[in-house]
C-alpha atoms as a PDB file:
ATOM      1  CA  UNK A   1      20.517   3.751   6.528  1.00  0.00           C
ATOM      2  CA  UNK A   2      18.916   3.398   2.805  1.00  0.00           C
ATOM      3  CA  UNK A   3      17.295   7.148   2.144  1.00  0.00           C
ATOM      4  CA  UNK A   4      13.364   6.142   1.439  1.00  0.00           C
ATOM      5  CA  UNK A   5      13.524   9.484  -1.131  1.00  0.00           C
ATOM      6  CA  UNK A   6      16.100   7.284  -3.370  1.00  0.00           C
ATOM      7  CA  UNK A   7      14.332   4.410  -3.361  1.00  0.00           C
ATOM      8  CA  UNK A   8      12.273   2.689  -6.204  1.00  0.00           C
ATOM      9  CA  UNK A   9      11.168   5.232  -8.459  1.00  0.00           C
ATOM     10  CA  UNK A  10       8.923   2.947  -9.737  1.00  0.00           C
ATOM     11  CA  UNK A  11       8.483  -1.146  -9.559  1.00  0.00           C
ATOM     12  CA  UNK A  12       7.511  -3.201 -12.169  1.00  0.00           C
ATOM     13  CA  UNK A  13       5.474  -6.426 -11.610  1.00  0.00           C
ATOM     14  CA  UNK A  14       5.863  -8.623 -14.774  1.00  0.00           C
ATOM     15  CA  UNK A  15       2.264  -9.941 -16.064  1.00  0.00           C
ATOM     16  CA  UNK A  16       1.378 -13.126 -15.021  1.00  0.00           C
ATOM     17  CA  UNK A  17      -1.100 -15.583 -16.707  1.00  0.00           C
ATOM     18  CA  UNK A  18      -4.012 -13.190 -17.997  1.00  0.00           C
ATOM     19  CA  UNK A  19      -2.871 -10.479 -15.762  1.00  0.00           C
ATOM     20  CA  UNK A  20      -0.958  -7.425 -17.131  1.00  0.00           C
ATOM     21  CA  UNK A  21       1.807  -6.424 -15.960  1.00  0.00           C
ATOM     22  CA  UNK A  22       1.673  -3.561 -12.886  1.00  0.00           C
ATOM     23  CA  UNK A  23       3.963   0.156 -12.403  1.00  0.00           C
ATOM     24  CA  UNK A  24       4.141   1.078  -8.422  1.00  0.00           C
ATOM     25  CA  UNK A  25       5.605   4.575  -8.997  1.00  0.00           C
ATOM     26  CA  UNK A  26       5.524   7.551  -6.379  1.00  0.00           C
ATOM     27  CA  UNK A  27       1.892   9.841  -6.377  1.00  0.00           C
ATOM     28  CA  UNK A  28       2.114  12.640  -8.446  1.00  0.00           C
ATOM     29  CA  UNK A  29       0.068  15.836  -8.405  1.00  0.00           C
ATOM     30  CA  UNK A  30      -1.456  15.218 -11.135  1.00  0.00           C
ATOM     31  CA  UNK A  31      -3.066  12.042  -9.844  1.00  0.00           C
ATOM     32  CA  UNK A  32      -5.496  14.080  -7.422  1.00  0.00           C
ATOM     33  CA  UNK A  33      -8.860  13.365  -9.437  1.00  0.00           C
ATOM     34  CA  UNK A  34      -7.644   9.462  -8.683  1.00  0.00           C
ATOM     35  CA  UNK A  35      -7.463  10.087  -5.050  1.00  0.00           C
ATOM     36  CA  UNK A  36     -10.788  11.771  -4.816  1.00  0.00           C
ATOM     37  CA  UNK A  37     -12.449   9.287  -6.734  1.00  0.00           C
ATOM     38  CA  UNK A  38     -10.698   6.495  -4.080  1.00  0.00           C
ATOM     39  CA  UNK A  39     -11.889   8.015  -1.215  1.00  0.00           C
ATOM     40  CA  UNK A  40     -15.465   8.874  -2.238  1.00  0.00           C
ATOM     41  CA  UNK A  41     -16.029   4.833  -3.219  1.00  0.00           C
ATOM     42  CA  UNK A  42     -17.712   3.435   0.115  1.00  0.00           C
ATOM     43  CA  UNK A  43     -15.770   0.522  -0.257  1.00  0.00           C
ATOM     44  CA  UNK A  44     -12.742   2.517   0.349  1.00  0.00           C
ATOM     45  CA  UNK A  45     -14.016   5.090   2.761  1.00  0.00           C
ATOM     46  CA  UNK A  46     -15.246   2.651   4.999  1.00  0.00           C
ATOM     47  CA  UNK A  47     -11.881   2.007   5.873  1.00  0.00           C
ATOM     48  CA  UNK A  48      -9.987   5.080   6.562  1.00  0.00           C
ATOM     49  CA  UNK A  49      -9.966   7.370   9.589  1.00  0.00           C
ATOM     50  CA  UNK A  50     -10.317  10.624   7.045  1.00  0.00           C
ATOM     51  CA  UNK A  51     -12.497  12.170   4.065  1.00  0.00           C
ATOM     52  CA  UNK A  52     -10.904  13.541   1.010  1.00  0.00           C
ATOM     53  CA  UNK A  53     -14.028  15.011  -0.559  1.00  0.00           C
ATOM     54  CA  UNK A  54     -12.190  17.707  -2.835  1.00  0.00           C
ATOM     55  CA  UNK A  55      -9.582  19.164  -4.229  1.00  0.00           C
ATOM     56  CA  UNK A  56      -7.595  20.661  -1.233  1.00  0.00           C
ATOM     57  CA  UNK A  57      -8.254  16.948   0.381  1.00  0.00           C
ATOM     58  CA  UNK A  58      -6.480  15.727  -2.405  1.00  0.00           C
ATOM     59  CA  UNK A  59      -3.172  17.542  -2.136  1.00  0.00           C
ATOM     60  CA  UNK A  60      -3.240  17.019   1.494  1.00  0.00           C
ATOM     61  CA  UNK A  61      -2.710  13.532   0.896  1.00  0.00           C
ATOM     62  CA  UNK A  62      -0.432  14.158  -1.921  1.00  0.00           C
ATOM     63  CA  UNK A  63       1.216  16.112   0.381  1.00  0.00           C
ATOM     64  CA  UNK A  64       1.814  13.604   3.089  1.00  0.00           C
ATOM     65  CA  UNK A  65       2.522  10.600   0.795  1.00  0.00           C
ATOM     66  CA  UNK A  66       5.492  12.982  -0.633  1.00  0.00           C
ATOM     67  CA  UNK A  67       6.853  14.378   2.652  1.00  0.00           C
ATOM     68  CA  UNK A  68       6.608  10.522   4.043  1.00  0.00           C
ATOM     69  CA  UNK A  69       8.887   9.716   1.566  1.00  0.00           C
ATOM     70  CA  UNK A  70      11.521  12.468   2.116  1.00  0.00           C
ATOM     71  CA  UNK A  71      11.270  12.314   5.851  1.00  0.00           C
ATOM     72  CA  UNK A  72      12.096   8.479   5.638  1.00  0.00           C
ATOM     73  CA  UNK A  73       8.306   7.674   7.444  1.00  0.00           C
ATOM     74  CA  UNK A  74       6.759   6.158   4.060  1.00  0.00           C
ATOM     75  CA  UNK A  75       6.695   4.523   0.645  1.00  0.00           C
ATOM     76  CA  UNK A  76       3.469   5.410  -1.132  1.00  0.00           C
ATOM     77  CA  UNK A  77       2.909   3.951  -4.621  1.00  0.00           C
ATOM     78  CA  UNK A  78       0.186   4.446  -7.266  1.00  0.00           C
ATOM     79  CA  UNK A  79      -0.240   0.736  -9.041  1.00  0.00           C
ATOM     80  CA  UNK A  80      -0.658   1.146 -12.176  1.00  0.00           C
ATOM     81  CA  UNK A  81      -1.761  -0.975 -15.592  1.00  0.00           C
ATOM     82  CA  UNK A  82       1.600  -0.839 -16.948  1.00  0.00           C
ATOM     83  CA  UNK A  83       1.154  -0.104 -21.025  1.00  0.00           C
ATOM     84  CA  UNK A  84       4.139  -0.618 -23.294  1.00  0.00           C
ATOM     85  CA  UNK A  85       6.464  -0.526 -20.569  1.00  0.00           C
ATOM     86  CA  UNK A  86       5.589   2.906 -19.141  1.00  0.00           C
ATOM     87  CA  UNK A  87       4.263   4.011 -16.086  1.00  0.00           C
ATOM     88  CA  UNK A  88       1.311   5.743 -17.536  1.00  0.00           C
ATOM     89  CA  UNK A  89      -1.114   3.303 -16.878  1.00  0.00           C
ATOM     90  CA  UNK A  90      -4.585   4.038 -15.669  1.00  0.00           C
ATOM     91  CA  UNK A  91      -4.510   3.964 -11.900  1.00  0.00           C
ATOM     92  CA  UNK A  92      -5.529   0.907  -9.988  1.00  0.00           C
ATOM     93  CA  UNK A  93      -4.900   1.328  -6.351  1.00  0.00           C
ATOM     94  CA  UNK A  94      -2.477   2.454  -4.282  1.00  0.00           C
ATOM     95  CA  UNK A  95       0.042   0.608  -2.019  1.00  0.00           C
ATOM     96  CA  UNK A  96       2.389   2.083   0.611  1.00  0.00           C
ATOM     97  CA  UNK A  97       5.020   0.855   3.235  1.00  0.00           C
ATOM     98  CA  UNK A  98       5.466   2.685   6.694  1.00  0.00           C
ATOM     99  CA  UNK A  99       7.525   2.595   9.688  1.00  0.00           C
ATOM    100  CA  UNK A 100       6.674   3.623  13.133  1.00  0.00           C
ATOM    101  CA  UNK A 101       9.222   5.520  14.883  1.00  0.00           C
ATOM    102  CA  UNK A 102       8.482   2.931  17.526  1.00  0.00           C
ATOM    103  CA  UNK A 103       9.795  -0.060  16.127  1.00  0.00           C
ATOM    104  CA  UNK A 104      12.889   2.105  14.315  1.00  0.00           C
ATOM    105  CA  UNK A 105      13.442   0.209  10.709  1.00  0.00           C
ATOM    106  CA  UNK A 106      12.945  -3.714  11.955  1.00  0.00           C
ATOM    107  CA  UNK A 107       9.181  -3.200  10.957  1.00  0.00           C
ATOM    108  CA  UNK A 108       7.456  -1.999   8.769  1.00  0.00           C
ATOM    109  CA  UNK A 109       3.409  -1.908   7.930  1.00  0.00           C
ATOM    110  CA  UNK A 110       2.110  -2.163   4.712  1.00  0.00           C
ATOM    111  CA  UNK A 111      -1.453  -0.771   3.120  1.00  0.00           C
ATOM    112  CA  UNK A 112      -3.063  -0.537   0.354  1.00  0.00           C
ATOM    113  CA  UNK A 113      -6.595  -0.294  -1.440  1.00  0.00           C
ATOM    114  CA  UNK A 114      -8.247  -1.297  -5.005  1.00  0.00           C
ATOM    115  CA  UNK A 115      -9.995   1.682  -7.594  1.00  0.00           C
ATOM    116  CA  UNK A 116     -13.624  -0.308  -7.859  1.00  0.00           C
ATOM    117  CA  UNK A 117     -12.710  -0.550 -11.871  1.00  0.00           C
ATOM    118  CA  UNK A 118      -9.629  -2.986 -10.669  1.00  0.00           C
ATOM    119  CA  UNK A 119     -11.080  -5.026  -8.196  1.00  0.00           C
ATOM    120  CA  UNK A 120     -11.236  -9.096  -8.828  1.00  0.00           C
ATOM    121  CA  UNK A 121      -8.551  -8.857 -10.769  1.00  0.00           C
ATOM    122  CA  UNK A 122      -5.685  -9.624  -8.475  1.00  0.00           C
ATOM    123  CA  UNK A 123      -3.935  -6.147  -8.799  1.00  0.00           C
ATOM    124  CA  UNK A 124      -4.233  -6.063  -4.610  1.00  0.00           C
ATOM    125  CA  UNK A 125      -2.369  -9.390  -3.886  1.00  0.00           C
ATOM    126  CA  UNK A 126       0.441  -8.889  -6.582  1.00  0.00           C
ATOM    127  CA  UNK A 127       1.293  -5.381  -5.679  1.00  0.00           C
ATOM    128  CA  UNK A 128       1.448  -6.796  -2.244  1.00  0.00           C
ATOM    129  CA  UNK A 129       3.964  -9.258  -2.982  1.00  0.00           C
ATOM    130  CA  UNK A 130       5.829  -7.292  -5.103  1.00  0.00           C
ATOM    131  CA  UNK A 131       6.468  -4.472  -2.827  1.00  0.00           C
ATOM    132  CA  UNK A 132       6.738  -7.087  -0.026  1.00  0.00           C
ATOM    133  CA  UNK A 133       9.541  -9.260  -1.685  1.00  0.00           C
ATOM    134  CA  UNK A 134      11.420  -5.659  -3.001  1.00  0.00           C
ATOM    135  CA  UNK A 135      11.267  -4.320   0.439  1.00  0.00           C
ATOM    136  CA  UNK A 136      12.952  -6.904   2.662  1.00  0.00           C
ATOM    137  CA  UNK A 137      15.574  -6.688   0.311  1.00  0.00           C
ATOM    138  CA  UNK A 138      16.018  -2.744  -0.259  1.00  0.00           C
ATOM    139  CA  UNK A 139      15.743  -2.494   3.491  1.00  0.00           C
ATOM    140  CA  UNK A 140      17.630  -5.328   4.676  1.00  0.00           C
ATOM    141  CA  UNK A 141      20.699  -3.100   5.723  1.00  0.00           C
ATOM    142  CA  UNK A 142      18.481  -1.216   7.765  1.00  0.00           C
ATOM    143  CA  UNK A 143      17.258  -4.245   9.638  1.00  0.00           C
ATOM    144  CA  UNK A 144      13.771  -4.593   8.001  1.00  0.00           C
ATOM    145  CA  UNK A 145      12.585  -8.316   9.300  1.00  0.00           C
ATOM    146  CA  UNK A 146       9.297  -8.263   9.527  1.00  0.00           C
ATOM    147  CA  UNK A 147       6.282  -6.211   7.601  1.00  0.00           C
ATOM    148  CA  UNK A 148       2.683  -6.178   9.061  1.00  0.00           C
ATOM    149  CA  UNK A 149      -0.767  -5.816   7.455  1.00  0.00           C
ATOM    150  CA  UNK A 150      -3.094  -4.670   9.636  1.00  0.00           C
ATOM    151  CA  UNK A 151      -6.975  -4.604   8.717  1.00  0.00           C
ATOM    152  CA  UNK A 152     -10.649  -4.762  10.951  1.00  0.00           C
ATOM    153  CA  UNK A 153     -11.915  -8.315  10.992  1.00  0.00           C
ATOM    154  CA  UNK A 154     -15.016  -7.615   8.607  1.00  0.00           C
ATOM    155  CA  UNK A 155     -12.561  -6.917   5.912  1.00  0.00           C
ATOM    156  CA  UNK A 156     -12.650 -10.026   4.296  1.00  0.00           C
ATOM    157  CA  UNK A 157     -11.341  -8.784   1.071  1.00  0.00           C
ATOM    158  CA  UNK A 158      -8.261  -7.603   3.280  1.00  0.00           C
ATOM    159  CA  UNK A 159      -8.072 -10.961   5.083  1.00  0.00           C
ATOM    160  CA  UNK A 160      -7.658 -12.235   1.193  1.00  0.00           C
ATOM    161  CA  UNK A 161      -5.319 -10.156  -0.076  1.00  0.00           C
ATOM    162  CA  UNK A 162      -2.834 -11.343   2.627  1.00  0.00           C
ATOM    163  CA  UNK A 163      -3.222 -14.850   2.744  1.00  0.00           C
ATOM    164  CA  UNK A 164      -2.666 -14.652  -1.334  1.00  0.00           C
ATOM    165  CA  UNK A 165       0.532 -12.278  -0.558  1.00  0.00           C
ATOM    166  CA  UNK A 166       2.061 -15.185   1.600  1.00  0.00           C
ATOM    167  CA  UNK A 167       1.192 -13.228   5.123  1.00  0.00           C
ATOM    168  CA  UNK A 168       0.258 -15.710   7.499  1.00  0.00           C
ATOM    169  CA  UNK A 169      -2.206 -15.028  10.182  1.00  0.00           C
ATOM    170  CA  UNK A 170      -0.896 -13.846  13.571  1.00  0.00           C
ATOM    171  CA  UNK A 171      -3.520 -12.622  15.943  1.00  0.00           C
ATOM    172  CA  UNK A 172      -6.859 -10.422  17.449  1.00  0.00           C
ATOM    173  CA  UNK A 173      -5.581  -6.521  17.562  1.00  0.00           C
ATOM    174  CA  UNK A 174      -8.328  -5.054  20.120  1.00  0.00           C
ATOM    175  CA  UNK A 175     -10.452  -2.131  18.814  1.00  0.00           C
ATOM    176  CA  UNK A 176      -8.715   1.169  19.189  1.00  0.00           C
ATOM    177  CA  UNK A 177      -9.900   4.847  18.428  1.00  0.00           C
ATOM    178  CA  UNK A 178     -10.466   5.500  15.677  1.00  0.00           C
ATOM    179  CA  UNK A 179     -11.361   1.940  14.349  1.00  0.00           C
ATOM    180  CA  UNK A 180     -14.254   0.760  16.081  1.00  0.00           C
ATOM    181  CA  UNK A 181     -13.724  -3.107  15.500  1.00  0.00           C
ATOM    182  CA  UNK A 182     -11.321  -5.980  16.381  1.00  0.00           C
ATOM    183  CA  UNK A 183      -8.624  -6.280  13.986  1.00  0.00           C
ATOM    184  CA  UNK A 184      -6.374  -8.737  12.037  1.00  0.00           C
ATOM    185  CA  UNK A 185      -2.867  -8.759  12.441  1.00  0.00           C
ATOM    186  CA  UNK A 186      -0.840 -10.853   9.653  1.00  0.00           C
ATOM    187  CA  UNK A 187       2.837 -10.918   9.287  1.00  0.00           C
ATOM    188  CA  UNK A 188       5.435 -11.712   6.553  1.00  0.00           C
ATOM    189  CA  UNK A 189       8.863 -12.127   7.721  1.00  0.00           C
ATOM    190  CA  UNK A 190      12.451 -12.416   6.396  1.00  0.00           C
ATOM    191  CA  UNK A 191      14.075 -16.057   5.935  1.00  0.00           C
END
């Protein structure tokens, strides 16, 4: 099995067009003034099940995108403007990859959101496919053949995002504590 602690230190997404080039690399502490600012944009907020209003919210969530990654349950990235090949970029979102100890390491589910100063830009969709296309082929060993992106059906700027990554539309997901709404299922397989 590949060791998720071992894997991609950081990912580079090569610019495209007018688009700079993107850094995924693994949260760091210091990113915690990032994550607050994330999570208090309503745009963002309006999507997760939990607050981070401060400080000790912040490391939680540090906290759990780290331990994810050294228990083997998840990939969390900060994307990143890359600048002269670092990855010291300002911060434009985040992107992770999970797997549910019910479906073992055939799938995995993929989420992400967009820092208001990065939005429209296409930082969202090319993350996406960049961690998409990496991960089927880090993973395939493991069995990875299918990721999904799961979203509530009034997130239209979700519904985007994975139509533009190449994931195809599969079907309704019925509400479920704690989302309130019907939700979007889209897949991306292997071959």
């Amino acid at each position: 099995m590949t060791e998720i602690q071992d894997a991609a230190e950081a990912l580079r997404v090569p610019a495209a067009g007018a688009a700079d080039g993107l850094v995924l690399r693994p949260w760091r502490a210091e990113d915690a003034e990032t994550v607050i600012e994330a999570y208090g944009d309503p745009h963002i907020a309006r999507w997760t099940t939990r607050a981070i209003e401060g400080p000790e919210d912040a490391r939680w969530w540090l906290d759990l995108q780290r331990r994810g990654r050294e228990d083997g349950t998840r990939l969390a990235f900060a994307v990143c403007a890359e600048r002269l090949g670092t990855d010291d970029g300002t911060v434009l979102g985040n992107i992770s990859l999970r797997w549910n100890e019910d479906t073992g390491r055939e799938v995995a589910e993929v989420g992400y959101w967009t820092l208001a100063h990065a939005r429209g830009q296409g930082v969202a969709p090319r993350a996406l496919e960049a961690l998409s296309a990496w991960a089927f082929e880090a993973f395939a060993q493991d069995g990875l053949r299918r990721v999904e992106l799961l979203h509530q059906v009034d997130n239209l700027a979700s519904c985007r995002v994975a139509e533009k990554a190449g994931y195809r539309f599969e079907r309704i997901l019925p509400a479920y504590p704690p989302y309130p709404r019907d939700g979007h299922v889209h897949v991306r397989e292997t071959g």
